[in-house]
N, C-alpha and C. Protein backbone atom coordinates (compact mmCIF):
# COMPACT_ATOMS: atom_id res chain seq x y z
N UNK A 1 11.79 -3.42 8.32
CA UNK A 1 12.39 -3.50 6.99
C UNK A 1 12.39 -2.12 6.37
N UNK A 2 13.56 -1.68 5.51
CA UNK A 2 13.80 -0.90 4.77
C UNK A 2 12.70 -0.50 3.90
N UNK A 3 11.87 0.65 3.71
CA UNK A 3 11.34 0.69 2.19
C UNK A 3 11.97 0.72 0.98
N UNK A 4 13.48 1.43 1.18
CA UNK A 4 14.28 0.87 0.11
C UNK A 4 15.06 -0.69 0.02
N UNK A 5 13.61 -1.46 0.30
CA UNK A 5 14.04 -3.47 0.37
C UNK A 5 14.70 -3.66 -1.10
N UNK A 6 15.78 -4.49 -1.00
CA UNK A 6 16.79 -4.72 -1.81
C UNK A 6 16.84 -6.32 -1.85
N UNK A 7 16.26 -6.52 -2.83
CA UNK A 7 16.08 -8.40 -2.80
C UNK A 7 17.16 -8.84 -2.75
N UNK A 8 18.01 -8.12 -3.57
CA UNK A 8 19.50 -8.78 -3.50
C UNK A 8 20.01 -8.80 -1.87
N UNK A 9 20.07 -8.75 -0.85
CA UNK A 9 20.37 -8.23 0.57
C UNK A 9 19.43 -9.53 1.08
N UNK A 10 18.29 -10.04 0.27
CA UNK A 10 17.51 -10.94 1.22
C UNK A 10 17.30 -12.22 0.81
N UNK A 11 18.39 -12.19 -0.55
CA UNK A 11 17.87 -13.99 -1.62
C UNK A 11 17.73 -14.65 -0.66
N UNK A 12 18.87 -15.35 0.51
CA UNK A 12 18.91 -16.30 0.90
C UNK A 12 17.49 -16.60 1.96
N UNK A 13 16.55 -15.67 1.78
CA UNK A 13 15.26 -15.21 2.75
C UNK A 13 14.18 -15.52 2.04
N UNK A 14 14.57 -15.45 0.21
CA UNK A 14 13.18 -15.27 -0.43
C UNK A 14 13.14 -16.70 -1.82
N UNK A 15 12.64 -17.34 -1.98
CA UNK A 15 12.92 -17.77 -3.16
C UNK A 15 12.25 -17.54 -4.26
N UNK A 16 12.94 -17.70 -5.76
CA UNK A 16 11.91 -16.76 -6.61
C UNK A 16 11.25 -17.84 -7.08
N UNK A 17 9.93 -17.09 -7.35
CA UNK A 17 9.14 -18.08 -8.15
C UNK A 17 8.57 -17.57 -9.54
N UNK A 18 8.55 -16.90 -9.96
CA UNK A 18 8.74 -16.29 -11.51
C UNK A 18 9.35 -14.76 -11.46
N UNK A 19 9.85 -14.98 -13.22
CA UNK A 19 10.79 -13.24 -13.51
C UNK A 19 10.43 -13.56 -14.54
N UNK A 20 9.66 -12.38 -14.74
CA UNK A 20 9.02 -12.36 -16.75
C UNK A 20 10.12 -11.07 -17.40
N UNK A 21 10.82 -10.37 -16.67
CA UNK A 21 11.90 -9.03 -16.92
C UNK A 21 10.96 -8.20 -16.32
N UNK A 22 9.84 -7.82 -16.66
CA UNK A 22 8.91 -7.04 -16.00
C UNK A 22 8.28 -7.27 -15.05
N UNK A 23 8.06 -7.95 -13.74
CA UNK A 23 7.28 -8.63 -13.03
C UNK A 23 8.46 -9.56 -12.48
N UNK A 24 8.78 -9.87 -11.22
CA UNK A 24 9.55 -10.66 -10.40
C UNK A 24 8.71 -10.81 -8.80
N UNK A 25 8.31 -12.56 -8.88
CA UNK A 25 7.63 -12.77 -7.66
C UNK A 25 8.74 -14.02 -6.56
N UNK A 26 8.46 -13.34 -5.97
CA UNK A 26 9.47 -14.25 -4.47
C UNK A 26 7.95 -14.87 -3.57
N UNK A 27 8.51 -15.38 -3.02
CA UNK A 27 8.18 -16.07 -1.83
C UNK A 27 8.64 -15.88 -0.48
N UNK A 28 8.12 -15.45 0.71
CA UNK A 28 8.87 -15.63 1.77
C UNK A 28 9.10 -16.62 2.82
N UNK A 29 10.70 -16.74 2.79
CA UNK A 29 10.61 -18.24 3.65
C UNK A 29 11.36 -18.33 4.48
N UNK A 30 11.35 -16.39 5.53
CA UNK A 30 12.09 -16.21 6.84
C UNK A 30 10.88 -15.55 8.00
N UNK A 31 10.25 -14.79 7.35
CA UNK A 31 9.27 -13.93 8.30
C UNK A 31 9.64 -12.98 7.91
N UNK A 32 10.48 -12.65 7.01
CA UNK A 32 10.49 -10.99 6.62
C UNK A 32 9.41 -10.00 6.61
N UNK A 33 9.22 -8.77 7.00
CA UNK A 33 8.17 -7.71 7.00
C UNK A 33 7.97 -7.04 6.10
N UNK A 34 6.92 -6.42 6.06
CA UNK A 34 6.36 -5.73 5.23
C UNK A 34 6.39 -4.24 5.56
N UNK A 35 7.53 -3.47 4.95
CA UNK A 35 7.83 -1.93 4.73
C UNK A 35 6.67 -1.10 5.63
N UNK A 36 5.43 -1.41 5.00
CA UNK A 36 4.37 -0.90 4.99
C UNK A 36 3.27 -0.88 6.46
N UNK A 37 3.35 -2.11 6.61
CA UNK A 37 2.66 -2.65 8.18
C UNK A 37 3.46 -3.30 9.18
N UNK A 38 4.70 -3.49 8.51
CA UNK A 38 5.55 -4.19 9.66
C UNK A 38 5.16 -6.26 10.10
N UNK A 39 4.49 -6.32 9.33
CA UNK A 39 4.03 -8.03 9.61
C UNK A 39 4.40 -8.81 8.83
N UNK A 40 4.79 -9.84 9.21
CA UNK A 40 5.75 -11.24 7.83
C UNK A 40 4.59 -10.80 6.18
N UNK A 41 5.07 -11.09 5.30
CA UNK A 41 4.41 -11.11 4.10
C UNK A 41 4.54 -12.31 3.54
N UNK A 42 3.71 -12.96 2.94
CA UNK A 42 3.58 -14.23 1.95
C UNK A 42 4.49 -14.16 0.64
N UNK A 43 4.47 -13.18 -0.21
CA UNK A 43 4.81 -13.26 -1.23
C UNK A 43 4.96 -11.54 -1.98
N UNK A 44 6.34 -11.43 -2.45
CA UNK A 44 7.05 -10.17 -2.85
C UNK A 44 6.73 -10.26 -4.21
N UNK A 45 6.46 -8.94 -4.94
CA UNK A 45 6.49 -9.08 -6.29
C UNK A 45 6.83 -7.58 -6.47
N UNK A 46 7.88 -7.94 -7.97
CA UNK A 46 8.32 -6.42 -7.85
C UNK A 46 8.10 -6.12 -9.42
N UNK A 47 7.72 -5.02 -9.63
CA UNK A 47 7.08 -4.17 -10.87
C UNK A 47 7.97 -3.26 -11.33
N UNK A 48 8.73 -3.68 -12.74
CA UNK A 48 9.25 -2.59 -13.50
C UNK A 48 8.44 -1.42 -14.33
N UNK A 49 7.56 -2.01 -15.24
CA UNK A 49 6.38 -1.11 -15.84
C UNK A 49 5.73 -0.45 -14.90
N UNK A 50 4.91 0.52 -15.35
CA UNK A 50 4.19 1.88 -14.66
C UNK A 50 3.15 1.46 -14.61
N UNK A 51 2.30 0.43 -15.35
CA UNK A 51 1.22 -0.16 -14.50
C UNK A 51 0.96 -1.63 -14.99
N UNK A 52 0.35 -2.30 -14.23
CA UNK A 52 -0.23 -3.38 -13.88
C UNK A 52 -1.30 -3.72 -13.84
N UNK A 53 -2.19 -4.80 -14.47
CA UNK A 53 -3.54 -5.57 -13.70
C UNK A 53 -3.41 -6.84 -13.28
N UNK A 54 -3.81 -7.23 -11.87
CA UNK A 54 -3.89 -8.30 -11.26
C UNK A 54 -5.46 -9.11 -11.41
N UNK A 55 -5.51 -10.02 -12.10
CA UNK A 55 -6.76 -10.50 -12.28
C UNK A 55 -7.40 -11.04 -10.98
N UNK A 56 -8.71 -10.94 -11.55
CA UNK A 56 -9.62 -10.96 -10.21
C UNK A 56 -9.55 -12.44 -9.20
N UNK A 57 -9.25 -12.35 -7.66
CA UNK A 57 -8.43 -13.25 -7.06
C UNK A 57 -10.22 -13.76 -5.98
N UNK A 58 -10.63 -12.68 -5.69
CA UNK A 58 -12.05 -12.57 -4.81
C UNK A 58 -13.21 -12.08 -5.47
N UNK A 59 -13.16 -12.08 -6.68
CA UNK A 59 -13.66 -11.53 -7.76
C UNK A 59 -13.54 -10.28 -8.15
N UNK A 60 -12.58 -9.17 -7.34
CA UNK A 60 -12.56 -8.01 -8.06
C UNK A 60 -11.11 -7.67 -8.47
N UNK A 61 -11.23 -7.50 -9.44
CA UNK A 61 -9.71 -7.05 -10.15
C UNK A 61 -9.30 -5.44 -9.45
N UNK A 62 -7.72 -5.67 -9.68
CA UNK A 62 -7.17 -4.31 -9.21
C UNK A 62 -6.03 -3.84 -10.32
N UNK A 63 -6.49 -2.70 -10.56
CA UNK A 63 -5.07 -2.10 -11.19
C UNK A 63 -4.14 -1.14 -10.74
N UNK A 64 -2.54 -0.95 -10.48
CA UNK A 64 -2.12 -0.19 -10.05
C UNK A 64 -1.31 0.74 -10.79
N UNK A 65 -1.13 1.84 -10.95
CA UNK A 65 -0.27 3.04 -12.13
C UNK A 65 0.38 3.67 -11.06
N UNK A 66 2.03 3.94 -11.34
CA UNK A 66 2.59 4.32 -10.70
C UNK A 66 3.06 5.49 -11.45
N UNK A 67 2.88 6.91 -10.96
CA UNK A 67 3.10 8.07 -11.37
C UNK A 67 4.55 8.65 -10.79
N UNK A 68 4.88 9.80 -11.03
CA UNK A 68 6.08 10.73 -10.52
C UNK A 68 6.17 10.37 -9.36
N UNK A 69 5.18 11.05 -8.41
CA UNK A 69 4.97 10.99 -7.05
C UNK A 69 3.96 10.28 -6.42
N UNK A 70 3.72 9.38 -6.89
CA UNK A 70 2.54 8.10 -6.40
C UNK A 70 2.37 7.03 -6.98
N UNK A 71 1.79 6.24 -6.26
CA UNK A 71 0.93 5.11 -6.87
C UNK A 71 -0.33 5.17 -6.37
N UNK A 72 -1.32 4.79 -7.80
CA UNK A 72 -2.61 4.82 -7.49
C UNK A 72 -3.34 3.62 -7.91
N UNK A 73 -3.59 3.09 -6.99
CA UNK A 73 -5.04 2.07 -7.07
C UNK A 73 -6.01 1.67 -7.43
N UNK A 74 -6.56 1.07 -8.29
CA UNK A 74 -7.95 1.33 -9.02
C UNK A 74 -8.47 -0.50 -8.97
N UNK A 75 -9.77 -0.42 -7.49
CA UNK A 75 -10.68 -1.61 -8.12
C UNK A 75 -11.47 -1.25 -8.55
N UNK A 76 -11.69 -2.97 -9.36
CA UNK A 76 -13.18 -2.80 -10.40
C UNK A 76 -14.42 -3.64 -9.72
């Protein structure tokens, strides 16, 4: 898969399951890959704002800030 992944190119692959305008989460329901590792992914979510917190899922929360030239990671 493309790192420039284009949801529009894969609706009929993904279905959505929330769009807040800021925040858009899909589902995958072909085996599509992951840019990153190359292995099917569960679930796409795509981020307009520059950062994010994901509340704690295993008990540790993560936040991510996306800068000029990066994104950076921060657990708690």
């Amino acid at each position: 898969m493309d790192p420039e992944f284009d949801v529009h190119d894969h609706r009929h692959q993904l279905k959505q399951l929330r769009d807040s305008g800021e925040t858009a989460v899909f589902e995958n329901r072909d085996d599509l890959t992951c840019p990153a590792c190359s292995t099917p992914f569960v679930r796409l979510m795509i981020v307009e704002t520059p950062t994010i917190s994901f509340p704690p899922t295993d008990g540790n929360r993560f936040c991510l800030v996306r800068r000029a030239d990066d994104v950076v990671v921060f657990r708690h």
